[in-house]
N, C-alpha and C. Protein backbone atom coordinates (compact mmCIF):
# COMPACT_ATOMS: atom_id res chain seq x y z
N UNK A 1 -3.87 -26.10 -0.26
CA UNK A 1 -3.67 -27.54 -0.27
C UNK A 1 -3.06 -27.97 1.06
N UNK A 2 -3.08 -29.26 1.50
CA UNK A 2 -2.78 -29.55 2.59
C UNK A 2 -2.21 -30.57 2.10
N UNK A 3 -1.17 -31.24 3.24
CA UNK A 3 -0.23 -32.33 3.33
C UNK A 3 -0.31 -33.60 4.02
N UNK A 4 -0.39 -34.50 2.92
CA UNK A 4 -0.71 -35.72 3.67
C UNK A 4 0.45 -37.27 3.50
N UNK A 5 0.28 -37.86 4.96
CA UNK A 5 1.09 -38.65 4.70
C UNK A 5 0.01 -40.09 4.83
N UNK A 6 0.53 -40.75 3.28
CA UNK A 6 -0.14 -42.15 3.02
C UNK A 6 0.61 -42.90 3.10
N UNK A 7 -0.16 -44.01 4.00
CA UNK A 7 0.59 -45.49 4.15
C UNK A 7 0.02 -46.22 3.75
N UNK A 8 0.77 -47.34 2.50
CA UNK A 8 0.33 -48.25 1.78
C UNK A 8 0.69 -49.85 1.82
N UNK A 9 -0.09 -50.50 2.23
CA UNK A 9 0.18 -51.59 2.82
C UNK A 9 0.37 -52.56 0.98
N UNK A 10 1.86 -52.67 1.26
CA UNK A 10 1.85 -53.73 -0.27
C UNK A 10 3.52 -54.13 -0.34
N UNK A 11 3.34 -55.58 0.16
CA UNK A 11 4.80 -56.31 0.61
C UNK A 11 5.60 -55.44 1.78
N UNK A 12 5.23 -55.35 2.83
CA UNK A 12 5.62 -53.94 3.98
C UNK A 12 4.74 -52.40 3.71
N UNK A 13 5.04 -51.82 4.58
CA UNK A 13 4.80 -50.41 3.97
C UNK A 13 5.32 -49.58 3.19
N UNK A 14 4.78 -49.03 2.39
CA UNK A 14 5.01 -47.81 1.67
C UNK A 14 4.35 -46.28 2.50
N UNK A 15 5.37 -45.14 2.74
CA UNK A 15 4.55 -44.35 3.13
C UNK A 15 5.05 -43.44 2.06
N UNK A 16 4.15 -42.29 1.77
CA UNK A 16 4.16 -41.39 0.31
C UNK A 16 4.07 -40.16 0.95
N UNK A 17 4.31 -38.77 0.76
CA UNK A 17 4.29 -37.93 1.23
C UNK A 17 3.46 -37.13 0.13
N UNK A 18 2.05 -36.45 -0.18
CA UNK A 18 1.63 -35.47 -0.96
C UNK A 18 0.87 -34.65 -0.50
N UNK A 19 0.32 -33.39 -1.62
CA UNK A 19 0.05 -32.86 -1.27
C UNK A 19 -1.24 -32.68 -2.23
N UNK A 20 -2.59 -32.52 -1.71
CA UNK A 20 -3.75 -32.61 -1.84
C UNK A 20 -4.78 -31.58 -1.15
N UNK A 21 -6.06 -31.85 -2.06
CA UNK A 21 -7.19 -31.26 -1.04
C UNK A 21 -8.12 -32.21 -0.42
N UNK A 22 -7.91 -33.16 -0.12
CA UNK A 22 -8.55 -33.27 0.12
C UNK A 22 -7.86 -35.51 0.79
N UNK A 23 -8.27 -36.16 1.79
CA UNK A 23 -7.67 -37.72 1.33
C UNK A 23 -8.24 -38.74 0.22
N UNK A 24 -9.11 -38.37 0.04
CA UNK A 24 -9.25 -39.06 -1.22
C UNK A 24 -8.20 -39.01 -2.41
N UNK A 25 -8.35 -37.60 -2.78
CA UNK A 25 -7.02 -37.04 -3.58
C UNK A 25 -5.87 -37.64 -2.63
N UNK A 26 -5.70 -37.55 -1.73
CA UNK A 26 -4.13 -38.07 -1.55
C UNK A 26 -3.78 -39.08 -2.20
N UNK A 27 -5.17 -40.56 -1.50
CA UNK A 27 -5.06 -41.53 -2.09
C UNK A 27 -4.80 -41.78 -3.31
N UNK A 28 -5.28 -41.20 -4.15
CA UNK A 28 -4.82 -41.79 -5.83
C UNK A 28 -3.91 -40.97 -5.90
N UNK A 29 -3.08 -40.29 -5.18
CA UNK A 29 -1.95 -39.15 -5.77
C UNK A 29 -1.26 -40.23 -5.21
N UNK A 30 -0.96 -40.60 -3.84
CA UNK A 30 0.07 -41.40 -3.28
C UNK A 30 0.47 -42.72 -4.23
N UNK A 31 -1.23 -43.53 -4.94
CA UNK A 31 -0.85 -44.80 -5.29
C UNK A 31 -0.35 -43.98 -6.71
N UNK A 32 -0.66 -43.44 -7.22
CA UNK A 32 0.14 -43.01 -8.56
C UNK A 32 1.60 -43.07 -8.31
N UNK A 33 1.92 -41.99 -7.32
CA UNK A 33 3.51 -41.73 -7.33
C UNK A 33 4.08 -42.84 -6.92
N UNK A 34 3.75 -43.97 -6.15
CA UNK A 34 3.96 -44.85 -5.68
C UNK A 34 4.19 -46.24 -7.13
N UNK A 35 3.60 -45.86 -8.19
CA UNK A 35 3.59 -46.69 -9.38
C UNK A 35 2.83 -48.17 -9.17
N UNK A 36 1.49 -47.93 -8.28
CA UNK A 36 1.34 -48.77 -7.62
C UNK A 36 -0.27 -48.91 -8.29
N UNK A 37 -0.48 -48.30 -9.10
CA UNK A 37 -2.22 -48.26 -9.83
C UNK A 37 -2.73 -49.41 -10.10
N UNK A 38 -1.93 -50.12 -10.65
CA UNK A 38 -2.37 -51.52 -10.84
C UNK A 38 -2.74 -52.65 -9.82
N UNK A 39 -1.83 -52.10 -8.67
CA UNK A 39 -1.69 -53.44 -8.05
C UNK A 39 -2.36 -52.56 -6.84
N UNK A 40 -3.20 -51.61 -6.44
CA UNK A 40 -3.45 -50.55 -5.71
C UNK A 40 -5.41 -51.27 -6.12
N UNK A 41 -5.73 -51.68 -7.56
CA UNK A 41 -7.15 -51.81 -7.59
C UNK A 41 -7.42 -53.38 -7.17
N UNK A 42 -6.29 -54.35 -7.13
CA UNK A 42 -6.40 -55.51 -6.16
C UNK A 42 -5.86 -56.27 -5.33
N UNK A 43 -4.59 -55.29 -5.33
CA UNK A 43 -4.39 -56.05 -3.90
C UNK A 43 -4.37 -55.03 -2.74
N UNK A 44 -4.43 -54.00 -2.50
CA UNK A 44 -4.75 -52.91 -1.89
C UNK A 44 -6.60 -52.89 -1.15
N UNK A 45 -6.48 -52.52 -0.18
CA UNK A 45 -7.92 -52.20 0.45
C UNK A 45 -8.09 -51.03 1.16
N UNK A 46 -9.10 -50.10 0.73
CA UNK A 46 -9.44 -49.32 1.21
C UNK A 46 -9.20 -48.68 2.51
N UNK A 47 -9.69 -50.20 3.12
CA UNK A 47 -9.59 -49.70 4.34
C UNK A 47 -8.37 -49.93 4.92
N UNK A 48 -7.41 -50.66 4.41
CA UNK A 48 -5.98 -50.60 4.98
C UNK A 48 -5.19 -49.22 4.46
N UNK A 49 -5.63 -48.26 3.89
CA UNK A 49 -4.44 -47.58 3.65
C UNK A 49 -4.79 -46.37 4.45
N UNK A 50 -3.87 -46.01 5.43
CA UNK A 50 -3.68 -44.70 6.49
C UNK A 50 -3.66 -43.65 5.41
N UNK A 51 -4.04 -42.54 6.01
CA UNK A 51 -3.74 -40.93 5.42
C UNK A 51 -4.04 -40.46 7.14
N UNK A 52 -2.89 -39.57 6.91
CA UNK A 52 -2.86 -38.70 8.00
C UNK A 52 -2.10 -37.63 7.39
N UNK A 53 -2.74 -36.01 7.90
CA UNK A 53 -2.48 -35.04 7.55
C UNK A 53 -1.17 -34.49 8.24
N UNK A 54 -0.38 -34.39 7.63
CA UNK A 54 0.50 -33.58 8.08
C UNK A 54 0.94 -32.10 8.61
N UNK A 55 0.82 -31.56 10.02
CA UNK A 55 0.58 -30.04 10.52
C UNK A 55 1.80 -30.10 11.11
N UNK A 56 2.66 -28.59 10.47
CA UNK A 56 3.81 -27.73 11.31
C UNK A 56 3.32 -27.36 12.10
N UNK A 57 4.40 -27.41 13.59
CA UNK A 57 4.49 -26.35 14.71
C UNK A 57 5.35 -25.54 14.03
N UNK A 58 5.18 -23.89 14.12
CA UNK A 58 6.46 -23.25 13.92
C UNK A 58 6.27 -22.39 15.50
């Protein structure tokens, strides 16, 4: 699984930290944990919400 960080545009940002395979999966993992499902199918857009993967240097 890999680590992704979602930003959710809804009254400011929300950014969510999960962990997924994939960004799609992030996406509904982030708006879940975020308690945001409802308001994620209309006032939310696709194309506004960032996922970017998160990679350690060690």
């Amino acid at each position: 699984m890999k680590e992704y960080k979602v930003k959710i545009p809804f009254t400011g940002d929300i950014f969510v930290d999960v962990k997924a395979e994939n960004k799609e999966d992030a996406v509904k993992l982030a708006l879940k944990e975020a308690s945001l499902e409802c308001a994620g199918e209309w006032f939310t857009d696709d194309e506004n919400i960032q996922v970017e993967e998160i990679k350690y240097k060690f």
